[in-house]
PDB file of N, CA and C in Angstrom:
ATOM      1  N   UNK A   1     -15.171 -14.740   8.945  1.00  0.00           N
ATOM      2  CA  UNK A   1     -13.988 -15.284   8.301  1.00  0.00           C
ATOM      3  C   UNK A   1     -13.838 -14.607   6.936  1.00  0.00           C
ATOM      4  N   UNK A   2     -12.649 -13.859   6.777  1.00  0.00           N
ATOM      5  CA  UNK A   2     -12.128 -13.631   5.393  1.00  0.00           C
ATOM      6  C   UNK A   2     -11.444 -14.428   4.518  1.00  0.00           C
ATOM      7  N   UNK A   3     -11.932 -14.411   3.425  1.00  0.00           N
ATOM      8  CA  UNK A   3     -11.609 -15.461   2.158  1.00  0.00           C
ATOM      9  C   UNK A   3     -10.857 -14.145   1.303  1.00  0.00           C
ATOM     10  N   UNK A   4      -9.460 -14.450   1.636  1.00  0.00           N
ATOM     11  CA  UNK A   4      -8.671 -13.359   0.639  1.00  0.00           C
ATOM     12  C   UNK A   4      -8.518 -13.806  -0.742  1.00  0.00           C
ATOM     13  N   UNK A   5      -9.048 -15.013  -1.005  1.00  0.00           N
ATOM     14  CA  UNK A   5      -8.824 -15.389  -2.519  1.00  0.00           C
ATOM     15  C   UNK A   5     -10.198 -15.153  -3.225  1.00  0.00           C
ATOM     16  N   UNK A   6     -11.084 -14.817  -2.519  1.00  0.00           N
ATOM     17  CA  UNK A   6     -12.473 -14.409  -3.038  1.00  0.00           C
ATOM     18  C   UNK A   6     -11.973 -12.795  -4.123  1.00  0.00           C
ATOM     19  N   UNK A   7     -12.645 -12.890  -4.978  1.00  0.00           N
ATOM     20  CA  UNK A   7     -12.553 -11.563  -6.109  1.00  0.00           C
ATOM     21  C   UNK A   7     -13.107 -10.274  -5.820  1.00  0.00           C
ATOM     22  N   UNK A   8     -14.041 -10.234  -4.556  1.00  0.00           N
ATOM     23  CA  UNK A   8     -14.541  -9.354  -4.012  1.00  0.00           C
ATOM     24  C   UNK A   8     -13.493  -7.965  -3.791  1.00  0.00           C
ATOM     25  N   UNK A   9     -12.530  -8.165  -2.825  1.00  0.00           N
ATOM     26  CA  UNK A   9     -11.068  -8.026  -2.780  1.00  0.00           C
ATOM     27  C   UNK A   9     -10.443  -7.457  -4.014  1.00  0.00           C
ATOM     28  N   UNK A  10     -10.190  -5.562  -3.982  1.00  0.00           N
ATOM     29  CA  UNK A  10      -8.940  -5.465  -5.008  1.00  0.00           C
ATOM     30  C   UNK A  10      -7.934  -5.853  -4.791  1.00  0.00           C
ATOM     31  N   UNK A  11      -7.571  -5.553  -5.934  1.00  0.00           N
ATOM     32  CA  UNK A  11      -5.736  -6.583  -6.089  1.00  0.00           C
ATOM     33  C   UNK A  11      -5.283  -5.185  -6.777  1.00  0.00           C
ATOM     34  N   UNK A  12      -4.076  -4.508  -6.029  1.00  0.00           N
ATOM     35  CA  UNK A  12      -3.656  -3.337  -6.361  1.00  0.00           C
ATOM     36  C   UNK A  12      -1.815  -3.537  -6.215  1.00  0.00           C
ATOM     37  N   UNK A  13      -1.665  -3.049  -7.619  1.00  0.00           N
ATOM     38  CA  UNK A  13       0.226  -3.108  -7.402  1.00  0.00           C
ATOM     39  C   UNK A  13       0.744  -1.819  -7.104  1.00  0.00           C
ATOM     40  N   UNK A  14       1.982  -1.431  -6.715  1.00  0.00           N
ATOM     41  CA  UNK A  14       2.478   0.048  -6.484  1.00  0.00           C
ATOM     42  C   UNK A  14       3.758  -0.110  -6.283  1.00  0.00           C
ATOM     43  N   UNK A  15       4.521   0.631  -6.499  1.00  0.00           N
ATOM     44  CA  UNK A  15       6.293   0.888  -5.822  1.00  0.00           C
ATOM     45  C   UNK A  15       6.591   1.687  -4.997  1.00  0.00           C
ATOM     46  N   UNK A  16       7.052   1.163  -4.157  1.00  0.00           N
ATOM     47  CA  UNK A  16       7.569   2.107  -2.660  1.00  0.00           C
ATOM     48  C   UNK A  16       8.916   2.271  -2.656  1.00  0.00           C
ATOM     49  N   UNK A  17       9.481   3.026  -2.103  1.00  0.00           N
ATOM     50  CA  UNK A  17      11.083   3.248  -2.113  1.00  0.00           C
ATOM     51  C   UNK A  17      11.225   3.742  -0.415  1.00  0.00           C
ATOM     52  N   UNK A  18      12.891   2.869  -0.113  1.00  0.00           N
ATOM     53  CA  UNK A  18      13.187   3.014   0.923  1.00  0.00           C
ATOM     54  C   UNK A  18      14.421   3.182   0.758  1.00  0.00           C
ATOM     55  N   UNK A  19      15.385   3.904   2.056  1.00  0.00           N
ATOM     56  CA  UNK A  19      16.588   4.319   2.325  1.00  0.00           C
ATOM     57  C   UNK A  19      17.887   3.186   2.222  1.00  0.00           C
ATOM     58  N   UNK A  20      18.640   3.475   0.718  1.00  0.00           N
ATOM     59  CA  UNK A  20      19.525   2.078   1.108  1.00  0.00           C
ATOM     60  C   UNK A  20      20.794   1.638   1.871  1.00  0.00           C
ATOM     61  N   UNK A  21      20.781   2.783   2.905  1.00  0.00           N
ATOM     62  CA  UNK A  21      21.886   2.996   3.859  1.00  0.00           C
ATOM     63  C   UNK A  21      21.673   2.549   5.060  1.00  0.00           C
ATOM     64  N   UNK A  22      20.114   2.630   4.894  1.00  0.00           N
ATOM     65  CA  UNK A  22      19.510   1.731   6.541  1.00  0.00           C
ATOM     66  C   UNK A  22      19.360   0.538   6.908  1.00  0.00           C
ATOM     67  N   UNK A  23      19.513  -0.262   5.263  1.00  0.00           N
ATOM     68  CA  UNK A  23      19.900  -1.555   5.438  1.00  0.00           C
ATOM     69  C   UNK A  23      18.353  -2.413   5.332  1.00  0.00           C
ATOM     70  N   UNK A  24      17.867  -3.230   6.231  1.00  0.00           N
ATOM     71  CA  UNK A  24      16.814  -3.967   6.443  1.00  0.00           C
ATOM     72  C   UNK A  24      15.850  -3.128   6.700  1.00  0.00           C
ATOM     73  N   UNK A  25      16.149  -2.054   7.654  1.00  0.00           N
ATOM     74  CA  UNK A  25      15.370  -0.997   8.116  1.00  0.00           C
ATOM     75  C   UNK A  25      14.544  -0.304   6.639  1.00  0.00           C
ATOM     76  N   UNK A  26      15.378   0.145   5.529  1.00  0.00           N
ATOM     77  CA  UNK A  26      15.263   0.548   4.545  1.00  0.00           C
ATOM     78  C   UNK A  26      14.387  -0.367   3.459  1.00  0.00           C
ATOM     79  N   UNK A  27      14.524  -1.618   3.305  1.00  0.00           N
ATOM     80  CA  UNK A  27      13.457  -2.652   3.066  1.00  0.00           C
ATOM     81  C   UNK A  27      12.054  -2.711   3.129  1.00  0.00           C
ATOM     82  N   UNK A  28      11.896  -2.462   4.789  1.00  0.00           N
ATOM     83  CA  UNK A  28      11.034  -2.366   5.223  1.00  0.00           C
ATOM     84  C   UNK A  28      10.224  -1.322   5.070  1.00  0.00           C
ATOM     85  N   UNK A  29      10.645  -0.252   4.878  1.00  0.00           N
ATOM     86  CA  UNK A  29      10.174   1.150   4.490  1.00  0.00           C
ATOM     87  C   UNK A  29       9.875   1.127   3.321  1.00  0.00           C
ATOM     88  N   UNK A  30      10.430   0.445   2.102  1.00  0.00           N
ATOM     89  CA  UNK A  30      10.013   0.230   0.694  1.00  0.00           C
ATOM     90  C   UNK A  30       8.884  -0.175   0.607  1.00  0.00           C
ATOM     91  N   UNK A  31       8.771  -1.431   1.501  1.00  0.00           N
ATOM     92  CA  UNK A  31       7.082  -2.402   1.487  1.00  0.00           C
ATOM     93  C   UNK A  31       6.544  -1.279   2.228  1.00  0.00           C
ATOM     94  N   UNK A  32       6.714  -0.371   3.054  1.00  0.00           N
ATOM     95  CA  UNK A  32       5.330  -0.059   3.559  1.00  0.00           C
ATOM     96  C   UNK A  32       5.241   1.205   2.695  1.00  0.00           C
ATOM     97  N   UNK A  33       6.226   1.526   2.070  1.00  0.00           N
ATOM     98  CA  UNK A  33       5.752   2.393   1.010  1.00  0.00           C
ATOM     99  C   UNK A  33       4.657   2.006   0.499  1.00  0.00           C
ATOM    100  N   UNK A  34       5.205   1.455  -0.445  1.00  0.00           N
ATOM    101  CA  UNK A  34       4.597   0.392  -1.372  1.00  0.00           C
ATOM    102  C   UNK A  34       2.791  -0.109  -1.238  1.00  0.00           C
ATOM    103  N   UNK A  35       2.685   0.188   0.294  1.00  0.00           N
ATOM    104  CA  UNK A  35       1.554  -0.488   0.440  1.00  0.00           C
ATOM    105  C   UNK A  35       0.719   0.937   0.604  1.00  0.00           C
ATOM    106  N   UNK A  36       1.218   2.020   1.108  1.00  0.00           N
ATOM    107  CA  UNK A  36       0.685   3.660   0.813  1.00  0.00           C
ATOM    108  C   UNK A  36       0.293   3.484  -0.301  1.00  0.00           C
ATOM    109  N   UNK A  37       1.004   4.009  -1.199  1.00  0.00           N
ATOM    110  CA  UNK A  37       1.300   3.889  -2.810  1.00  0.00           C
ATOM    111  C   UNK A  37       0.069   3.357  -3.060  1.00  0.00           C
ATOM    112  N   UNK A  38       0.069   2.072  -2.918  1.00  0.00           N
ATOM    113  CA  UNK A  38      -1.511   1.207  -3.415  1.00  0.00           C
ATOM    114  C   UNK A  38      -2.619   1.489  -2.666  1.00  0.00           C
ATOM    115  N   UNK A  39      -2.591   1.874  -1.456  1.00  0.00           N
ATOM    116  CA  UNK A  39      -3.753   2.404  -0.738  1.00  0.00           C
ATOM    117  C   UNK A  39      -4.465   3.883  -1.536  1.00  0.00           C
ATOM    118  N   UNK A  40      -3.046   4.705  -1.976  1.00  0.00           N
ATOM    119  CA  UNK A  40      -3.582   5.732  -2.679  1.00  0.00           C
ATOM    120  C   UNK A  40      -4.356   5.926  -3.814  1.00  0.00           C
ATOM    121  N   UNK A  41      -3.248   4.888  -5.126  1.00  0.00           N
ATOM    122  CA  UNK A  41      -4.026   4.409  -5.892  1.00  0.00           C
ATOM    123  C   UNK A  41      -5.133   3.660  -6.607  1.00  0.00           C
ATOM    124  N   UNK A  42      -5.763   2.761  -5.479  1.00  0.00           N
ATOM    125  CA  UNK A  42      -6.957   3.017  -5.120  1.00  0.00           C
ATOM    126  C   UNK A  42      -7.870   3.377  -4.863  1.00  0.00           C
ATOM    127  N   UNK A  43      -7.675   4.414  -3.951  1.00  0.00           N
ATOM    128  CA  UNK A  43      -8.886   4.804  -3.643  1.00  0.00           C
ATOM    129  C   UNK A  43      -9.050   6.666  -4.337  1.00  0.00           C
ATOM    130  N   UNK A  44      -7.593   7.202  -4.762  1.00  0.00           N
ATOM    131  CA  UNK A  44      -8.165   8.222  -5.301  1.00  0.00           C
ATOM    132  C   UNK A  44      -9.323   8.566  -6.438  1.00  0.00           C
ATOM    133  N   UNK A  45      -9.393   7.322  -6.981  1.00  0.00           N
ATOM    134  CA  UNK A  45     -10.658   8.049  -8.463  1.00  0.00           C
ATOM    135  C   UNK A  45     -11.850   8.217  -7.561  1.00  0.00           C
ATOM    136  N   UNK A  46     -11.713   7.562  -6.290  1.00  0.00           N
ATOM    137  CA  UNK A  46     -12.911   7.303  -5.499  1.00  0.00           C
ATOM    138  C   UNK A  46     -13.414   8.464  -4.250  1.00  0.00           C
ATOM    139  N   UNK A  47     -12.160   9.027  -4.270  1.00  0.00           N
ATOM    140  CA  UNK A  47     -11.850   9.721  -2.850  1.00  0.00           C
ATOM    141  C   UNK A  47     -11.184  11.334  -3.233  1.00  0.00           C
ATOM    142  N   UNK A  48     -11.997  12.333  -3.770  1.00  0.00           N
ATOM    143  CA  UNK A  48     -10.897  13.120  -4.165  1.00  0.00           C
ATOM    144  C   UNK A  48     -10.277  13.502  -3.110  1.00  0.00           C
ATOM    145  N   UNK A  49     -10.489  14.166  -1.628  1.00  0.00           N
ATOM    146  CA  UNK A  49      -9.925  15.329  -0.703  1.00  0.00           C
ATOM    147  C   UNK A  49      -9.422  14.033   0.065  1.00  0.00           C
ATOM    148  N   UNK A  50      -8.078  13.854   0.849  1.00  0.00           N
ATOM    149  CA  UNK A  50      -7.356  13.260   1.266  1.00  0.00           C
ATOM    150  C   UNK A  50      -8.392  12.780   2.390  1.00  0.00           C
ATOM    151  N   UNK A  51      -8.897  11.505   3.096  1.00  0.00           N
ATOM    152  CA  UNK A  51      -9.511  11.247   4.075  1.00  0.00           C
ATOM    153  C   UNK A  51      -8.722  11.610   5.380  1.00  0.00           C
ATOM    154  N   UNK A  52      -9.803  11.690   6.170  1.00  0.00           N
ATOM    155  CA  UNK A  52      -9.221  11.652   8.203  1.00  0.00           C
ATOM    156  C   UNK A  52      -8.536  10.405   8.439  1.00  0.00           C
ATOM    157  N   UNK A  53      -9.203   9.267   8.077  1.00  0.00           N
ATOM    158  CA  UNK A  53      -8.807   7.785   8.662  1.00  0.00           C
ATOM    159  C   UNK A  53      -9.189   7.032   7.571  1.00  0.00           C
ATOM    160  N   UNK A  54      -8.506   5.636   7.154  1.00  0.00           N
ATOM    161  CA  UNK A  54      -9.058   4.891   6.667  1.00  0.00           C
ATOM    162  C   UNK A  54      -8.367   3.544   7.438  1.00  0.00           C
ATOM    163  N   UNK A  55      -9.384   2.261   7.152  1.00  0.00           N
ATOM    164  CA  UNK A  55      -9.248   1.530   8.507  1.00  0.00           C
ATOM    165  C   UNK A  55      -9.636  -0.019   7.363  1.00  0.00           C
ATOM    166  N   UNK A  56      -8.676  -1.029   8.086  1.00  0.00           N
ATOM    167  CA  UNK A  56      -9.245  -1.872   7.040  1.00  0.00           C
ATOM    168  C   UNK A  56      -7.695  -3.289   6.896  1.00  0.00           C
ATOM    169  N   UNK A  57      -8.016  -3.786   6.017  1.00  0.00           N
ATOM    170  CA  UNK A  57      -6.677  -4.998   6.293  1.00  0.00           C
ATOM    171  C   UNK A  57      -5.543  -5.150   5.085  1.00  0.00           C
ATOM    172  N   UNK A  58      -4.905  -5.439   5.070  1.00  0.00           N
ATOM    173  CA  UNK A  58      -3.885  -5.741   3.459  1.00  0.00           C
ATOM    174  C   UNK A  58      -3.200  -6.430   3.585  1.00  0.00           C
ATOM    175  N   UNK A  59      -3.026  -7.388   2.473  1.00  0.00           N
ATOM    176  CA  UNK A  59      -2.111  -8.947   2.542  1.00  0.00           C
ATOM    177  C   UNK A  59      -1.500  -9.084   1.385  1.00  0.00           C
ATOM    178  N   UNK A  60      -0.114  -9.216   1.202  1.00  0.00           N
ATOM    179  CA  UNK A  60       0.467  -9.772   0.118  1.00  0.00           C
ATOM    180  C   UNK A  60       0.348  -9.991  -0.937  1.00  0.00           C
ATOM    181  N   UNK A  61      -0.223 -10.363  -1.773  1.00  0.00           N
ATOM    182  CA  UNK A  61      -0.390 -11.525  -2.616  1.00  0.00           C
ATOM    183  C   UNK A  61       0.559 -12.416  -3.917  1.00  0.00           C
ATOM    184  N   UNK A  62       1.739 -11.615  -3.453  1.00  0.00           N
ATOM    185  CA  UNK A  62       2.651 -12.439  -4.001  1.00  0.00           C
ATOM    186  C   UNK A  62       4.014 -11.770  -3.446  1.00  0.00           C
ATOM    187  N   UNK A  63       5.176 -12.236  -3.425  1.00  0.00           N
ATOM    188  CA  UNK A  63       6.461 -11.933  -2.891  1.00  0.00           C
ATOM    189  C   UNK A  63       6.918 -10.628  -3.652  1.00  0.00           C
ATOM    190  N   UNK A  64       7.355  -9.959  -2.546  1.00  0.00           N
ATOM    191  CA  UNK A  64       7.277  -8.334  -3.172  1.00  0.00           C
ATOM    192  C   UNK A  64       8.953  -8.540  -4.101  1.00  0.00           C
ATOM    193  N   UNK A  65       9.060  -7.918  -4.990  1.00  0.00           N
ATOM    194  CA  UNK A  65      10.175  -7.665  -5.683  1.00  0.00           C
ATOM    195  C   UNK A  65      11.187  -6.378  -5.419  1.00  0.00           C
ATOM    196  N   UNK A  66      11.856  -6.457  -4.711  1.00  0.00           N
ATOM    197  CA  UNK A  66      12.480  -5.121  -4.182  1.00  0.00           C
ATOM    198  C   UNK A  66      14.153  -5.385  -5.021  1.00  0.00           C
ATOM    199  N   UNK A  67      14.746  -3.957  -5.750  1.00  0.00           N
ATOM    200  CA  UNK A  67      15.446  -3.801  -6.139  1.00  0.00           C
ATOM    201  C   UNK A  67      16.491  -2.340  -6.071  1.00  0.00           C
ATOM    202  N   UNK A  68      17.513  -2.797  -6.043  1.00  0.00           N
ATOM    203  CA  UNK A  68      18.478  -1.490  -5.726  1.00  0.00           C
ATOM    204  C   UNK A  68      19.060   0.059  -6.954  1.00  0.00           C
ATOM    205  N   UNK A  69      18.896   0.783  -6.549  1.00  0.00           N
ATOM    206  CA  UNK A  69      18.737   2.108  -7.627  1.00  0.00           C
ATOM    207  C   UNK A  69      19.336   3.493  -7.520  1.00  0.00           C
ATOM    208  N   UNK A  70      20.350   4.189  -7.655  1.00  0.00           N
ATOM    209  CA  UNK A  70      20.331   5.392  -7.627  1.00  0.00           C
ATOM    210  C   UNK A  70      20.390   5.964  -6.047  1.00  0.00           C
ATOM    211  N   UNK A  71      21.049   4.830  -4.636  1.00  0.00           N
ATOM    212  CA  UNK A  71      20.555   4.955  -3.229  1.00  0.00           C
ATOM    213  C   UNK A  71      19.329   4.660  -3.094  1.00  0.00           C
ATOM    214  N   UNK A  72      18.808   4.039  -3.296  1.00  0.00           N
ATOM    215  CA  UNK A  72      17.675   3.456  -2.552  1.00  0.00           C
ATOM    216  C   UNK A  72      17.309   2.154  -3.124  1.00  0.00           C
ATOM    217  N   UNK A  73      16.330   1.813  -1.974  1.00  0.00           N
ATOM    218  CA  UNK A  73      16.001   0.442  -2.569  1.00  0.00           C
ATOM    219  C   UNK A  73      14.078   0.583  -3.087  1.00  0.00           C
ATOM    220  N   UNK A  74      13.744   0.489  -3.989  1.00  0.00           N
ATOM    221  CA  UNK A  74      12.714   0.469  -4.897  1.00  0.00           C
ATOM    222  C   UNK A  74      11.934  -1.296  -4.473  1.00  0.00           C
ATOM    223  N   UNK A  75      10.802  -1.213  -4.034  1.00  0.00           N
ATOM    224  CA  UNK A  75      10.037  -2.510  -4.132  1.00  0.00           C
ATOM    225  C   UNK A  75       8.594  -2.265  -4.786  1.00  0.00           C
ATOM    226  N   UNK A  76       8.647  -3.274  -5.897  1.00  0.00           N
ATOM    227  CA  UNK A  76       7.080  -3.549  -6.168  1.00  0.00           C
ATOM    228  C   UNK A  76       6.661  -4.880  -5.702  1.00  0.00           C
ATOM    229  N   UNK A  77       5.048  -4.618  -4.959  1.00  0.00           N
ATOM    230  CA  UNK A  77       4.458  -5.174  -4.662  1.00  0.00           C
ATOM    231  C   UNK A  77       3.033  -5.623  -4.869  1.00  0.00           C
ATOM    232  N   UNK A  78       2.099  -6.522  -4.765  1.00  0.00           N
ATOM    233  CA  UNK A  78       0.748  -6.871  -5.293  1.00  0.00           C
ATOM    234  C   UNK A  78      -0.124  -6.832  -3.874  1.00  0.00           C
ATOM    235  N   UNK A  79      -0.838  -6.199  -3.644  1.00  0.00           N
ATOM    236  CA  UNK A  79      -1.436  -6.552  -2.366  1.00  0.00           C
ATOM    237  C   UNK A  79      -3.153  -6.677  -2.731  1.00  0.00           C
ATOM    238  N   UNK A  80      -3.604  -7.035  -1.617  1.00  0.00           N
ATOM    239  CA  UNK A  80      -4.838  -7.342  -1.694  1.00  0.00           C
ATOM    240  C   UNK A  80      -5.637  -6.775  -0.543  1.00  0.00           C
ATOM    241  N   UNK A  81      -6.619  -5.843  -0.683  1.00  0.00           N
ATOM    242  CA  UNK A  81      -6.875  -4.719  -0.065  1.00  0.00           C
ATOM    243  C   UNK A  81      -8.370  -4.871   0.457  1.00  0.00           C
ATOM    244  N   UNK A  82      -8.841  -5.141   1.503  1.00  0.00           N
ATOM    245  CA  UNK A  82      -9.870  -4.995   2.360  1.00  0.00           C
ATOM    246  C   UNK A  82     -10.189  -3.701   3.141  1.00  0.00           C
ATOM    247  N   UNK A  83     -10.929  -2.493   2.405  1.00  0.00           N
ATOM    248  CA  UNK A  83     -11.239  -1.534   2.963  1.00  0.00           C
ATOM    249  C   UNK A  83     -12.316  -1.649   3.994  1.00  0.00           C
ATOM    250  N   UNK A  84     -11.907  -1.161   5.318  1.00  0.00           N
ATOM    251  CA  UNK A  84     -13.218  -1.443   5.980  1.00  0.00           C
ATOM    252  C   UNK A  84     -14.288  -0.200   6.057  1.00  0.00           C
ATOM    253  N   UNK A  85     -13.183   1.319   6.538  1.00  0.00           N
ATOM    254  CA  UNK A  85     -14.237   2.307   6.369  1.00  0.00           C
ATOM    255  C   UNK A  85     -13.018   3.717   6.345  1.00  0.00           C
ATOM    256  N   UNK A  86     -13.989   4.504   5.416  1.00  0.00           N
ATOM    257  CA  UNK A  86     -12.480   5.641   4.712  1.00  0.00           C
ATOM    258  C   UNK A  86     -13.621   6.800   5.300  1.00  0.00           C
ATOM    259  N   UNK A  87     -13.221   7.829   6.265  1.00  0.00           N
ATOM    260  CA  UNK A  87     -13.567   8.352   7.491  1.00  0.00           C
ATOM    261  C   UNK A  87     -13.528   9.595   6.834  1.00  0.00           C
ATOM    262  N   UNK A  88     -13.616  10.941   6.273  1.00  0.00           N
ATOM    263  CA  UNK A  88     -13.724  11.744   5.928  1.00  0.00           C
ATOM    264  C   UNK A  88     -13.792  13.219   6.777  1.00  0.00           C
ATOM    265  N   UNK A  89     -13.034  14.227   6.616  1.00  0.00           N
ATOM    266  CA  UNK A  89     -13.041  15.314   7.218  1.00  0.00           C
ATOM    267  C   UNK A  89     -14.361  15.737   7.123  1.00  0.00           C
ATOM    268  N   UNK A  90     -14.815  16.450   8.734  1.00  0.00           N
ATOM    269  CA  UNK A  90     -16.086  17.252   8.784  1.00  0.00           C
ATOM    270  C   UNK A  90     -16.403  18.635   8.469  1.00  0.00           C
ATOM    271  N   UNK A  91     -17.001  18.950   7.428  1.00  0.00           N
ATOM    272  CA  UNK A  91     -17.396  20.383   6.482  1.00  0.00           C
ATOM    273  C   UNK A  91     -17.959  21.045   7.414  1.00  0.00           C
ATOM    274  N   UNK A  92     -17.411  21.992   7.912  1.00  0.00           N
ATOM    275  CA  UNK A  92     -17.614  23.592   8.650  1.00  0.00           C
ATOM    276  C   UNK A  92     -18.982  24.475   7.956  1.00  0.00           C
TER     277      UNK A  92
END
């Protein structure tokens, strides 16, 4: 059982941007930006060379704020990040 309110758990914010012509579709693409974005910023101080796989869970942690800009729609979000395992290319 995971306890997402346990501190163990980073808590990582980021902004994703999605298409604002696609409508809901475009929304949706913001949050999963958004949740790249924080996957990246995470783990790069940790990770320099881009990994093979990384595998693992992410939840919310508060109602994402998505706003309209210049054609697109811009969302920031707070998520809470359970890495399970970051898989690394094999050196030749």
């Amino acid at each position: 059982v995971v306890r997402w309110d346990s501190n163990i758990f980073p808590e990582v914010i980021a902004v994703g941007q999605g298409g604002l012509y696609a409508g809901i579709d475009g929304k949706i693409e913001a949050v999963n930006n958004s949740l790249k974005e924080a996957l990246r910023n995470h783990l790069r101080p940790r990770n320099y060379d881009k990994p093979k796989r990384i595998t693992g869970t992410a939840r919310l942690s508060d109602v994402p704020y998505i706003t309209m800009s210049s054609g697109s729609y811009f969302c920031k979000a707070r998520f809470v990040l359970n890495i399970d395992e970051v898989l690394e290319y094999q050196v030749y």
